[in-house]
N, C-alpha and C. Protein backbone atom coordinates (compact mmCIF):
# COMPACT_ATOMS: atom_id res chain seq x y z
N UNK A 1 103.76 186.89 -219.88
CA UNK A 1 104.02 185.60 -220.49
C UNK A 1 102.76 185.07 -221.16
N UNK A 2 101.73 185.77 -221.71
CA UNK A 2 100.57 185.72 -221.97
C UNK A 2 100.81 185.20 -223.22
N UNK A 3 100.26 183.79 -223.97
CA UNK A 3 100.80 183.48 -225.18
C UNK A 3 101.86 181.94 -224.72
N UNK A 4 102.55 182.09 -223.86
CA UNK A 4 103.38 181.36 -223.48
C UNK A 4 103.27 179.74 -224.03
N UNK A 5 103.74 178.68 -224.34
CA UNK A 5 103.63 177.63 -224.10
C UNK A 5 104.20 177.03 -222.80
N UNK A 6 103.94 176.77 -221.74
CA UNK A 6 104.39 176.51 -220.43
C UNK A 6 105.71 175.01 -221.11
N UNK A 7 105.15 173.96 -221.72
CA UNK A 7 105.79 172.95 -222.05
C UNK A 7 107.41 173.22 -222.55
N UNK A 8 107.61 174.31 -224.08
CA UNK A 8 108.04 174.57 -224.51
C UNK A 8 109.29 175.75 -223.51
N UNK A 9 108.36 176.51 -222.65
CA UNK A 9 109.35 177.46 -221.82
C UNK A 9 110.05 176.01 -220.59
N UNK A 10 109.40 175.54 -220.27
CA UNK A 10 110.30 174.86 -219.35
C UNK A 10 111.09 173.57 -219.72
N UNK A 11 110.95 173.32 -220.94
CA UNK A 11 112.26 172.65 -222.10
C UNK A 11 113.37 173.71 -221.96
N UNK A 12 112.89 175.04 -223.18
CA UNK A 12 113.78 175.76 -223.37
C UNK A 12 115.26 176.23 -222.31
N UNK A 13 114.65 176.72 -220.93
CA UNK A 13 114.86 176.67 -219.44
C UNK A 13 115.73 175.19 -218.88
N UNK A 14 115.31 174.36 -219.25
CA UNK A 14 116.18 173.09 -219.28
C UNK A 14 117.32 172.95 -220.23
N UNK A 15 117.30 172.92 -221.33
CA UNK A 15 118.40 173.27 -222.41
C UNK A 15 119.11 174.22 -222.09
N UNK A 16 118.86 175.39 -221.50
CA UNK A 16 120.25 176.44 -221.35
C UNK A 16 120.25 176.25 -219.83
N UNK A 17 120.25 175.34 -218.95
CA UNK A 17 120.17 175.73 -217.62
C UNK A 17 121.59 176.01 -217.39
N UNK A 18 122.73 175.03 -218.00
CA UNK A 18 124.39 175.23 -217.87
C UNK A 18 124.79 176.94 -218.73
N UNK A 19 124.07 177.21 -219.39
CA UNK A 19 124.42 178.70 -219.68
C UNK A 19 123.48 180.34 -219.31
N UNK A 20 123.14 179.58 -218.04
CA UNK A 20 122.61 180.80 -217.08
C UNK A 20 123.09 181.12 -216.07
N UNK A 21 124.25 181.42 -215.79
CA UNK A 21 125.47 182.02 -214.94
C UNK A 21 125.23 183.62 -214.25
N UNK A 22 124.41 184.67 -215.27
CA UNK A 22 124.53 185.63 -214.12
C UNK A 22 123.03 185.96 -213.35
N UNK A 23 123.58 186.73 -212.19
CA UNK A 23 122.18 186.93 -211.69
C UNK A 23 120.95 187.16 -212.17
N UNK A 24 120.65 188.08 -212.91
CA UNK A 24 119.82 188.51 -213.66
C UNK A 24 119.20 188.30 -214.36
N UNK A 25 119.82 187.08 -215.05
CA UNK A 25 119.21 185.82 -215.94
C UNK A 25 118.39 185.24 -215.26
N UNK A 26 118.83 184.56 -214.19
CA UNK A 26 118.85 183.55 -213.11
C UNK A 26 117.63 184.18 -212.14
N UNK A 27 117.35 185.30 -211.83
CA UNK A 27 116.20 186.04 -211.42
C UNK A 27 115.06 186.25 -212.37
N UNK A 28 115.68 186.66 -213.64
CA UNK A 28 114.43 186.85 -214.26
C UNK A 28 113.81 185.47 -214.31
N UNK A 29 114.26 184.13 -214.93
CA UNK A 29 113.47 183.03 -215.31
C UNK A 29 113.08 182.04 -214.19
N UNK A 30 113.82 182.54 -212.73
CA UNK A 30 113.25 182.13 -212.10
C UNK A 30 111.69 183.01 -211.67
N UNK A 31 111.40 184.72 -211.70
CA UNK A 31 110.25 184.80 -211.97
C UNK A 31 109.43 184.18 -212.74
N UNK A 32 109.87 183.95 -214.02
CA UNK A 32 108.66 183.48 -214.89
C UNK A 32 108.27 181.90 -214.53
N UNK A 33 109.04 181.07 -213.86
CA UNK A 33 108.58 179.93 -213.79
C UNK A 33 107.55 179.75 -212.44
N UNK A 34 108.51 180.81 -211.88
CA UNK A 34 107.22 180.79 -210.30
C UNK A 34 105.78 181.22 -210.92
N UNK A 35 105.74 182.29 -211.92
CA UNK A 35 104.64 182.55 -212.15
C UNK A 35 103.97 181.39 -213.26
N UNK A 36 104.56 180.88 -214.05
CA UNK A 36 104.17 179.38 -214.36
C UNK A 36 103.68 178.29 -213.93
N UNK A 37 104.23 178.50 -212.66
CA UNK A 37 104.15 177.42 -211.29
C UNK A 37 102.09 177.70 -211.05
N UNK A 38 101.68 178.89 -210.83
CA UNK A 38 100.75 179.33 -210.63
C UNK A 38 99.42 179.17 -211.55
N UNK A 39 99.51 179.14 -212.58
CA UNK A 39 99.15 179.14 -214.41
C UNK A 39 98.96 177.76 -214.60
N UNK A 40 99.96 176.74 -214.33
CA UNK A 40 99.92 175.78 -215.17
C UNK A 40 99.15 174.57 -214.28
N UNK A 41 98.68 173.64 -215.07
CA UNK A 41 98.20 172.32 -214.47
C UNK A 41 98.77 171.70 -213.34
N UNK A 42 98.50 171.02 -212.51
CA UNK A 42 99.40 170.38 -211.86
C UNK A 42 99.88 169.21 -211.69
N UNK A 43 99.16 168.61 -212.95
CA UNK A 43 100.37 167.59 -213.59
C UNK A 43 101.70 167.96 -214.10
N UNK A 44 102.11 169.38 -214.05
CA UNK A 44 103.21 170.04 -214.72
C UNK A 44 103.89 170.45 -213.65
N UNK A 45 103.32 170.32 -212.43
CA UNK A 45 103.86 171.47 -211.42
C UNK A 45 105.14 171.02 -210.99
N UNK A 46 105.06 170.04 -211.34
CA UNK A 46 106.52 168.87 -210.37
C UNK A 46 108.04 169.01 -211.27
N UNK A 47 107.22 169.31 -213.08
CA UNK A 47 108.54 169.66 -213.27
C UNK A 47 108.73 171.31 -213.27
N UNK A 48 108.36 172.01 -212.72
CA UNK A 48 108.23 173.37 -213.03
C UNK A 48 108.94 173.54 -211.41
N UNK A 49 108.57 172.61 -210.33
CA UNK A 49 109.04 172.89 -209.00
C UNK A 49 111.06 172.15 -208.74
N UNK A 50 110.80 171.21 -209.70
CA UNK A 50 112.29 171.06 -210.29
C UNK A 50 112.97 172.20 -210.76
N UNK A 51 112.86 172.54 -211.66
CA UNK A 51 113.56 173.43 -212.33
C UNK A 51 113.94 174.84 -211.52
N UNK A 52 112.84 175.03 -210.41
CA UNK A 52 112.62 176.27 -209.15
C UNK A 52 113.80 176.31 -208.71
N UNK A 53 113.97 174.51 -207.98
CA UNK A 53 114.80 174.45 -207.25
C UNK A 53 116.20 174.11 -207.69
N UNK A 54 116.13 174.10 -209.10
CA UNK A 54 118.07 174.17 -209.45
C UNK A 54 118.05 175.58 -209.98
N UNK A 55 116.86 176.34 -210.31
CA UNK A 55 117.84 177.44 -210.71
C UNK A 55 117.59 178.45 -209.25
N UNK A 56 116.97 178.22 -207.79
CA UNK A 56 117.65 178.70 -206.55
C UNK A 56 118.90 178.08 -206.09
N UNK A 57 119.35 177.16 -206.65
CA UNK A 57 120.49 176.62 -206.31
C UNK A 57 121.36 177.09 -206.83
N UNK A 58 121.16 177.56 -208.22
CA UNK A 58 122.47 178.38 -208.90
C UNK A 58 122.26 179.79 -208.02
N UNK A 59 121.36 180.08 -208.13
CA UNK A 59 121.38 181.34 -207.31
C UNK A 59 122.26 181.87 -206.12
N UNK A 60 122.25 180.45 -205.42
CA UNK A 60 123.10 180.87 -204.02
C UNK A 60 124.32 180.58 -204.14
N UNK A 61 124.88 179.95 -205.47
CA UNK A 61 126.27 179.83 -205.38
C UNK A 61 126.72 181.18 -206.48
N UNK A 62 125.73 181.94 -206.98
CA UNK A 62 126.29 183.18 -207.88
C UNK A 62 126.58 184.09 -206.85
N UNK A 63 127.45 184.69 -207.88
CA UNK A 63 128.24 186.00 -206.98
C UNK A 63 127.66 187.26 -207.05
């Protein structure tokens, strides 16, 4: 994710959160935000630890 805009990925990630339905999706971008989580300021961290925790929440209700 080298290049990344952290701001811009965790908009983007917000805008499709209702059209990330399968696992795989839902695994991959939850990697990249954990690793965002790590990277970014921590004035950012709070919404980056939001976003963690709704897309583990979709997680446990996917099939």
């Amino acid at each position: 994710m080298n290049g990344i805009d952290p701001y811009a990925y965790m908009q983007q990630v917000s805008v499709k959160m209702n059209e990330l339905t399968k696992r795989d999706e839902l695994e991959t971008v939850l990697d990249e935000l954990e690793y965002l989580f790590e990277v970014i300021p921590p004035e950012m961290q709070d919404n980056a630890e939001t976003l963690i925790g709704l897309i583990r929440e979709k997680l446990d209700h996917c099939g």
